[in-house]
Protein backbone atom coordinates (compact mmCIF):
# COMPACT_ATOMS: atom_id res chain seq x y z
CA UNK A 1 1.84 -0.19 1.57
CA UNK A 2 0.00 3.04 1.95
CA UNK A 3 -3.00 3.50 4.47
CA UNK A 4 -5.47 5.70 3.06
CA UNK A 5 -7.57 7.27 5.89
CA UNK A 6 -10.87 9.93 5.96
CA UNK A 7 -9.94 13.41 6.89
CA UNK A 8 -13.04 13.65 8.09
CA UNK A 9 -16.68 11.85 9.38
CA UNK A 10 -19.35 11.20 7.19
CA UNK A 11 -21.49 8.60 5.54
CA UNK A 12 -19.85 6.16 3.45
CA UNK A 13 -22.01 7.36 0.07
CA UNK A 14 -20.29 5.27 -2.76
CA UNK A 15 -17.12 3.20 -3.49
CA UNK A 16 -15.70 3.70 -6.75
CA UNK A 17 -12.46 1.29 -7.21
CA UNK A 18 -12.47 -2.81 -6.76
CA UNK A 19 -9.59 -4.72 -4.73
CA UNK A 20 -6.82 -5.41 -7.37
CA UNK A 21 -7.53 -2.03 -9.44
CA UNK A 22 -4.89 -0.26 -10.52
CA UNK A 23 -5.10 3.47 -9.47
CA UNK A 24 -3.01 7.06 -10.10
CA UNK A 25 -2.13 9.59 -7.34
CA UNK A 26 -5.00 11.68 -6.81
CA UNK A 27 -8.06 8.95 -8.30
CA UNK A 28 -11.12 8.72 -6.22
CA UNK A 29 -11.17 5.87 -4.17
CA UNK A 30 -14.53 6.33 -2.77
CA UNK A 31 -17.69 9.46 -1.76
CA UNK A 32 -18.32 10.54 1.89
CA UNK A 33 -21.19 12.23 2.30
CA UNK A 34 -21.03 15.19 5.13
CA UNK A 35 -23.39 18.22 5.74
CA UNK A 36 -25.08 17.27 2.32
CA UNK A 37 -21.53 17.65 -0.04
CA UNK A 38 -20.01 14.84 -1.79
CA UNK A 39 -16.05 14.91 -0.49
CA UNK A 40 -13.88 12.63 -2.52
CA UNK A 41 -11.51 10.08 -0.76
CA UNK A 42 -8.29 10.12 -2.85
CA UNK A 43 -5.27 8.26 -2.82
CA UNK A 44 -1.98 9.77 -2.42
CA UNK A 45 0.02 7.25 -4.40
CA UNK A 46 -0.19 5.03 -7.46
CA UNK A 47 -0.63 1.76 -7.15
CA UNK A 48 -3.21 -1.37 -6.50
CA UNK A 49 -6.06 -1.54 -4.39
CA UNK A 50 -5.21 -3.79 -1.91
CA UNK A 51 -8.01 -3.87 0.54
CA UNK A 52 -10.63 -1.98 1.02
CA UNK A 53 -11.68 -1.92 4.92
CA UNK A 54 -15.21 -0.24 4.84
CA UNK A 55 -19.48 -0.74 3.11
CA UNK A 56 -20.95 1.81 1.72
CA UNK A 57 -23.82 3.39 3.81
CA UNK A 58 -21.23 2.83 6.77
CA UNK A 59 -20.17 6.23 9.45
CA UNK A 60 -16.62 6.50 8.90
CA UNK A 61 -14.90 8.14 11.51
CA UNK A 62 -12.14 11.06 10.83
CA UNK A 63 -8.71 9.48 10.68
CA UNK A 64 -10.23 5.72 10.00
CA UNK A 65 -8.16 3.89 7.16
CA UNK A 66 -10.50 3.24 4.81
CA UNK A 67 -8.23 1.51 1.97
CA UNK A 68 -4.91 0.26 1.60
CA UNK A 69 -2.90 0.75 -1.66
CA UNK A 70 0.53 -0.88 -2.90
């Protein structure tokens, strides 16, 4: 089980995977929108979406865990 956290805070803009979906190393799990860019959320392994711990249009904090792959 792999917590997958935001390296930084912004505002939830869009989630792109579903609990249960199968992702690669690297896929875009989800958008935060900071200082008007689009910064990608990315996992670090493969695996399944396992939960997926925030709403878009939420303030995510720097270091929150946002998903959690297996």
């Amino acid at each position: 089980m792999t917590e997958v956290k935001a390296e930084l805070v912004g505002n939830l803009w869009k989630i792109v995977v579903e609990v249960g979906q199968a992702v690669e190393e690297d896929d875009t799990l989800m958008i935060l929108e900071s200082m008007k860019m689009e910064i990608p959320i990315t996992t670090p392994i493969s695996g399944t979406v396992k939960e997926i711990l925030v709403k878009e249009g939420e303030v995510v904090q720097e270091g929150r865990t946002v998903a959690i792959v297996e």
